[in-house]
N, C-alpha and C. Protein backbone atom coordinates (compact mmCIF):
# COMPACT_ATOMS: atom_id res chain seq x y z
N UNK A 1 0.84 -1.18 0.00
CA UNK A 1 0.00 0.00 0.00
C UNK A 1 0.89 1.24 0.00
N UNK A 2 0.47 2.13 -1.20
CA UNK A 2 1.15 3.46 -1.34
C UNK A 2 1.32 4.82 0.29
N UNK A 3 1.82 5.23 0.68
CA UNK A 3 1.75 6.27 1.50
C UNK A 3 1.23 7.11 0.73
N UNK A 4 0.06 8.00 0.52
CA UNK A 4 -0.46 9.51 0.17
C UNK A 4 -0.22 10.57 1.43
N UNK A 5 0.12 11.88 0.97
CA UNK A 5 -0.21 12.80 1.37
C UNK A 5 -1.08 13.40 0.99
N UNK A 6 -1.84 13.96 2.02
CA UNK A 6 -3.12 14.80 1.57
C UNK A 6 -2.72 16.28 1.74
N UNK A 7 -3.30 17.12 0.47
CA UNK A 7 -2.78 18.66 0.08
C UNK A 7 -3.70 19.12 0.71
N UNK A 8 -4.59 18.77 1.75
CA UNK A 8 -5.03 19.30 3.21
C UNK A 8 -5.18 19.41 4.33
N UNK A 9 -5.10 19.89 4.95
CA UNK A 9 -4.87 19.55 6.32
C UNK A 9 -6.18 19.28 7.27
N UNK A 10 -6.15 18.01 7.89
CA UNK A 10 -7.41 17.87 8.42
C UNK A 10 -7.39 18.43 10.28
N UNK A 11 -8.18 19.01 10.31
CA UNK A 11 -8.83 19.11 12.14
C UNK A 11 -9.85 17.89 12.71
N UNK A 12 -9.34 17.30 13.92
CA UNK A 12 -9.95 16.80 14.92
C UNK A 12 -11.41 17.48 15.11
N UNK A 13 -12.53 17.02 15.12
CA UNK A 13 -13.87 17.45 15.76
C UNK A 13 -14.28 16.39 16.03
N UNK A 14 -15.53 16.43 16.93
CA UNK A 14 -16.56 15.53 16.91
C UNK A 14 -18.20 16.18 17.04
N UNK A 15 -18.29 15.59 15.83
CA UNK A 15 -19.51 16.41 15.50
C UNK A 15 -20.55 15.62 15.26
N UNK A 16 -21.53 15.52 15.35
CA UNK A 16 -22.77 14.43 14.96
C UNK A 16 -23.24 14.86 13.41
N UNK A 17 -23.58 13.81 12.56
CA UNK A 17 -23.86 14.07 11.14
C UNK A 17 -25.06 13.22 10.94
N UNK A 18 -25.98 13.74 9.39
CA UNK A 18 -26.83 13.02 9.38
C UNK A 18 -26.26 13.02 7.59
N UNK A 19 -26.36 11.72 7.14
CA UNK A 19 -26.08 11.32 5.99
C UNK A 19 -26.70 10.17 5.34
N UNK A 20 -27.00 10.52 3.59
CA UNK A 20 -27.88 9.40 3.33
C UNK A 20 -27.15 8.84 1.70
N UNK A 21 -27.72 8.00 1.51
CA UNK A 21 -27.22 7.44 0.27
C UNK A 21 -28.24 6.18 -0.23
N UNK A 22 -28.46 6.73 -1.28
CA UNK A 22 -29.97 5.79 -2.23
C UNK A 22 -31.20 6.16 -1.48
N UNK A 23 -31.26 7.04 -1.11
CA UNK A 23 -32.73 7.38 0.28
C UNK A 23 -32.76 6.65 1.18
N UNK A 24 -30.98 6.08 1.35
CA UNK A 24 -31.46 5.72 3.38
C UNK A 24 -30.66 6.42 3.71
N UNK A 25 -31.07 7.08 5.36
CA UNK A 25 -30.24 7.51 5.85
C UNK A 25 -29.85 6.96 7.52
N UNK A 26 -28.73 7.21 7.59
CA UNK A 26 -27.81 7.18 8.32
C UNK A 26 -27.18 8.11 9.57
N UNK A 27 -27.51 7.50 10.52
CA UNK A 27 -26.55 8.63 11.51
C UNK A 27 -25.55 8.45 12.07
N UNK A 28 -24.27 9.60 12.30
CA UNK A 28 -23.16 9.02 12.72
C UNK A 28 -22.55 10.40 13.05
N UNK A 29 -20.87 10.15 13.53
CA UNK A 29 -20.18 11.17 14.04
C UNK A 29 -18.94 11.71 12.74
N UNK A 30 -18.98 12.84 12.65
CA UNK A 30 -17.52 13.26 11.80
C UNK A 30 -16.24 12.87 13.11
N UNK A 31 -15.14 12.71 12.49
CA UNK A 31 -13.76 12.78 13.82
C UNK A 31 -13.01 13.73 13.03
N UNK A 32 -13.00 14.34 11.55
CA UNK A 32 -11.95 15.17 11.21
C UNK A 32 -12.58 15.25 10.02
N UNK A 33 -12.00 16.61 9.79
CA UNK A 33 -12.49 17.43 8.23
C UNK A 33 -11.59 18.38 8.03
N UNK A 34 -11.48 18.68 6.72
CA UNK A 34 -11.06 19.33 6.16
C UNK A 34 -11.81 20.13 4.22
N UNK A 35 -10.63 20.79 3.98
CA UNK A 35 -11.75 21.58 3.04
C UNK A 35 -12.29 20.72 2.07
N UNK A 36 -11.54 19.53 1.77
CA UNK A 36 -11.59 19.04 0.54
C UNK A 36 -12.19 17.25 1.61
N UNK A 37 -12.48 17.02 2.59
CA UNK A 37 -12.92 15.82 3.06
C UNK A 37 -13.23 15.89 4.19
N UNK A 38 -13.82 14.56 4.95
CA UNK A 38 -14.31 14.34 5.82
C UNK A 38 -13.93 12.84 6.39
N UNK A 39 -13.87 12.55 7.78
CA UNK A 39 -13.83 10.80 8.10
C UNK A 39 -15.06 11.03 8.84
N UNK A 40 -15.67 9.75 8.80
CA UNK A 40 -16.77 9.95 9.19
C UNK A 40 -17.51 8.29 9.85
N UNK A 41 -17.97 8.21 10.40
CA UNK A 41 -18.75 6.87 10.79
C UNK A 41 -19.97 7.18 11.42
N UNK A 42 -20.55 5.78 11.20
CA UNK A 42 -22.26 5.62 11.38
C UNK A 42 -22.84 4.09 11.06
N UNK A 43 -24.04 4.45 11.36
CA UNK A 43 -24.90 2.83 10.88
C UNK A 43 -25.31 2.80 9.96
N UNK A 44 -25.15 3.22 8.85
CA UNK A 44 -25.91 2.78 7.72
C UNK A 44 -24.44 2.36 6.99
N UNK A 45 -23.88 1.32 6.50
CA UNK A 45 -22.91 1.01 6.04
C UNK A 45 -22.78 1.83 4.07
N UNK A 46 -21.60 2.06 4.37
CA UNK A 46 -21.04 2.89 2.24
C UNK A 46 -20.19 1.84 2.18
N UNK A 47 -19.97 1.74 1.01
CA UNK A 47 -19.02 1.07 0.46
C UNK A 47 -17.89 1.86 -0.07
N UNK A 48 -16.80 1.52 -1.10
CA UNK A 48 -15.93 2.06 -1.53
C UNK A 48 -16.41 2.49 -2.96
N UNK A 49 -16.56 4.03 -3.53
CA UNK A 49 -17.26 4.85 -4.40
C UNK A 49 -18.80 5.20 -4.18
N UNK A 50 -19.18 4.89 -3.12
CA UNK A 50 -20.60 5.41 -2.84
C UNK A 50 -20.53 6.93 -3.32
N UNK A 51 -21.74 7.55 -3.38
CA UNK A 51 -22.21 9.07 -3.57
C UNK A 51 -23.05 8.91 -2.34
N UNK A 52 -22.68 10.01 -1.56
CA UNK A 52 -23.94 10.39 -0.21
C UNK A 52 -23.96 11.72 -0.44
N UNK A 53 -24.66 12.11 0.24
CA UNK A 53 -24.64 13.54 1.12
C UNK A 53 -24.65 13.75 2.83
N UNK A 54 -23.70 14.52 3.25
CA UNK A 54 -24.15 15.19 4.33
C UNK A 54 -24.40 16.07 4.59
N UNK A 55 -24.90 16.15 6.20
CA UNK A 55 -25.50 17.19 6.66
C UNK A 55 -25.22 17.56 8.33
N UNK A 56 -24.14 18.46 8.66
CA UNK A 56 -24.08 18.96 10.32
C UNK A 56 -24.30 20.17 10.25
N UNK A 57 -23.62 20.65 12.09
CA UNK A 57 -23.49 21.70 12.27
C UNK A 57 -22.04 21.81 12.70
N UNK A 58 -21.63 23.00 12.19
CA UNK A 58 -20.17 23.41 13.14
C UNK A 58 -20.11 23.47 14.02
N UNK A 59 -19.14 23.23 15.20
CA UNK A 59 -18.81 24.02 16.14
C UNK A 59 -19.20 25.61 16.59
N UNK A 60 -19.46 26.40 15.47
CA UNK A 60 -19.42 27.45 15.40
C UNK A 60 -21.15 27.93 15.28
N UNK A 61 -21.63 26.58 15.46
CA UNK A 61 -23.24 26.86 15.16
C UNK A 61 -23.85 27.24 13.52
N UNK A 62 -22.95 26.77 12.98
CA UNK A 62 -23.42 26.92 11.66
C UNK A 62 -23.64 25.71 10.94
N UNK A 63 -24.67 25.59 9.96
CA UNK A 63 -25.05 24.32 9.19
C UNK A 63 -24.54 23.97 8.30
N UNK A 64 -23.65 23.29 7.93
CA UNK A 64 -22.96 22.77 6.99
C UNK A 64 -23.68 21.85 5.86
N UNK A 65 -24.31 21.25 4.80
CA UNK A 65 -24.44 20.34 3.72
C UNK A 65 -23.60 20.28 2.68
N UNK A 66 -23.22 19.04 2.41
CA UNK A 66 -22.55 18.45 1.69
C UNK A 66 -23.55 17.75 0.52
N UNK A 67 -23.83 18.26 -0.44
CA UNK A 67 -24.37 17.90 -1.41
C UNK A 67 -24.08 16.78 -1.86
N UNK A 68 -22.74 16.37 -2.38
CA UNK A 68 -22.45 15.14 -2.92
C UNK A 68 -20.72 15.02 -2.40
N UNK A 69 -20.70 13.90 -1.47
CA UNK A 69 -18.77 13.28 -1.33
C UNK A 69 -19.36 11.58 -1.77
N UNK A 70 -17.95 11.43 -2.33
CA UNK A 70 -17.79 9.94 -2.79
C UNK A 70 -16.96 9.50 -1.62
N UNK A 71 -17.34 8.31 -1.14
CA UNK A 71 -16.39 7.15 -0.14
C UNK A 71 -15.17 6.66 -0.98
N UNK A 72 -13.93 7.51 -0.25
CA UNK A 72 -13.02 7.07 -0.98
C UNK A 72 -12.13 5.64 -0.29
N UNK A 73 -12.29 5.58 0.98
CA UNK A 73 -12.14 4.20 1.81
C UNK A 73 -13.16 4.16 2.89
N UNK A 74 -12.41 2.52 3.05
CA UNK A 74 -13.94 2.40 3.90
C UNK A 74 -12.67 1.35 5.13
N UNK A 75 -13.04 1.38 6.81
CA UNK A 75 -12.77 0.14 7.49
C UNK A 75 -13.59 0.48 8.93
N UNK A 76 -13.86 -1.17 8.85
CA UNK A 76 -14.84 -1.13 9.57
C UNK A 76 -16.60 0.22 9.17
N UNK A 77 -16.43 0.32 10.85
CA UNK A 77 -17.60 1.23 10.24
C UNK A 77 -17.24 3.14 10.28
N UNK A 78 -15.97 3.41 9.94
CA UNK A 78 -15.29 4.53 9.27
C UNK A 78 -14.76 4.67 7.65
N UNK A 79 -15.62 5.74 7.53
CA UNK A 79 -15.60 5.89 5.60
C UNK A 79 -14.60 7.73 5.31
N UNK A 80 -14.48 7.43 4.61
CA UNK A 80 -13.44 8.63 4.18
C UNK A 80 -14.02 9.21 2.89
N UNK A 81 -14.55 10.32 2.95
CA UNK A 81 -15.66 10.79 2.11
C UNK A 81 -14.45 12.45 1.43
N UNK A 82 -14.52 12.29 -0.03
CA UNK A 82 -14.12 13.66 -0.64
C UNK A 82 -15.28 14.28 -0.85
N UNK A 83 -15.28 15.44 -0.59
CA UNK A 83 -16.31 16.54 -1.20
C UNK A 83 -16.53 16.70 -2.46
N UNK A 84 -17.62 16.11 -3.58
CA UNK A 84 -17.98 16.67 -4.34
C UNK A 84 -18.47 17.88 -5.12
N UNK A 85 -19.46 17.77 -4.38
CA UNK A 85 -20.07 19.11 -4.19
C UNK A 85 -20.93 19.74 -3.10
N UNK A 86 -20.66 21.05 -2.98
CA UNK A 86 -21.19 21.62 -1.65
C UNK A 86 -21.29 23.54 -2.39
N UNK A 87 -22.79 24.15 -1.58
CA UNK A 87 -23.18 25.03 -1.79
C UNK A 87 -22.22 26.06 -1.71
N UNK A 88 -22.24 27.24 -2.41
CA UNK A 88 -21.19 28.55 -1.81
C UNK A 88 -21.11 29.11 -0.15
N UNK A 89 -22.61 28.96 -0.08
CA UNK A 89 -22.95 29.25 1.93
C UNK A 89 -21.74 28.09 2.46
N UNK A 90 -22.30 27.24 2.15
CA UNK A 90 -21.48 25.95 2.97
C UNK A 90 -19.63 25.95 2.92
N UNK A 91 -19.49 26.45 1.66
CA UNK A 91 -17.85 26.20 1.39
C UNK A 91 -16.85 27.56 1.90
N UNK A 92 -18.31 28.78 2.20
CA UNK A 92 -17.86 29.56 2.58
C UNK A 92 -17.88 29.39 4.19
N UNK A 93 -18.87 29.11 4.76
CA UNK A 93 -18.70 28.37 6.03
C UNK A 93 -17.08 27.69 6.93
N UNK A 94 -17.23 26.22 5.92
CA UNK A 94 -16.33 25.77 6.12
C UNK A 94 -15.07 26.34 6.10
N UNK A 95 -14.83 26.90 5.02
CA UNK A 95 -13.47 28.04 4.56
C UNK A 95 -13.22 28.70 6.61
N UNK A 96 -14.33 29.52 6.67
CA UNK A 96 -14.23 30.00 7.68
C UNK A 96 -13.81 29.64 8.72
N UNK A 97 -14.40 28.65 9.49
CA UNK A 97 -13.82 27.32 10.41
C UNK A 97 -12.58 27.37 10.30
N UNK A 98 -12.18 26.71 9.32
CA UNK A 98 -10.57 26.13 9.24
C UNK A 98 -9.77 27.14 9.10
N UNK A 99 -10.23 28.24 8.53
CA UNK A 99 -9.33 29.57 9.06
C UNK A 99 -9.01 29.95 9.97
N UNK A 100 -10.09 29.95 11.24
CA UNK A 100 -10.06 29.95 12.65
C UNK A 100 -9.07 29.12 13.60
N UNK A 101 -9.85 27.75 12.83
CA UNK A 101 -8.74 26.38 13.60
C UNK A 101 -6.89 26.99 13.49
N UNK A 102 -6.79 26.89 12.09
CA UNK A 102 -5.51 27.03 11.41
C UNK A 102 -4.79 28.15 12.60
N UNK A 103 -5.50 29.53 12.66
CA UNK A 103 -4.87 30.79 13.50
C UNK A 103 -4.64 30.52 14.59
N UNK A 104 -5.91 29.60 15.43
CA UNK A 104 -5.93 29.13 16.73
C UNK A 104 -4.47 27.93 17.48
N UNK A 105 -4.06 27.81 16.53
CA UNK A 105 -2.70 26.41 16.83
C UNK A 105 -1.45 27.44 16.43
């Protein structure tokens, strides 16, 4: 197995998410995000290339949706989701967050 680096940097959270895929949905916790992804676990099992969407809130009290991330791994019941697509509110959101995090360390 290759080592990747990721050209983002992810933050620690724990955040509760609600996420669905084929019209079931699923509830579970984020543990880390970043601009371009998410890890994420729950009960409704993804596989490897699923399309979902999610849906939290920040830390910051703001609502985040994720229109469309593909499961780029999967173990156990933790999936590793890239951002497809996500609204301008939302990416501007997020942007924001991790600007904060980033200054805050």
């Amino acid at each position: 197995m290759a080592f990747v680096v990721r050209p983002y940097r992810r933050f620690p959270v724990v955040i509760p998410a609600t996420y669905e895929n084929w019209s079931q949905q699923g509830q579970g916790m984020i543990w880390n995000l970043s601009s371009a992804g998410w890890r994420l676990s729950g009960n409704l099992p993804l596989t490897l290339g699923d399309i979902c969407s999610l849906s939290m809130t920040l830390p910051t009290n703001q609502p985040i949706v994720i229109l469309a991330g593909v499961v780029r791994w999967v173990r156990d019941e933790d999936f590793g989701l890239e951002t497809l697509a996500m609204n301008k509110t939302a990416r501007a959101r997020l942007r924001t967050y991790i600007q904060e995090r980033t200054q805050a360390l």
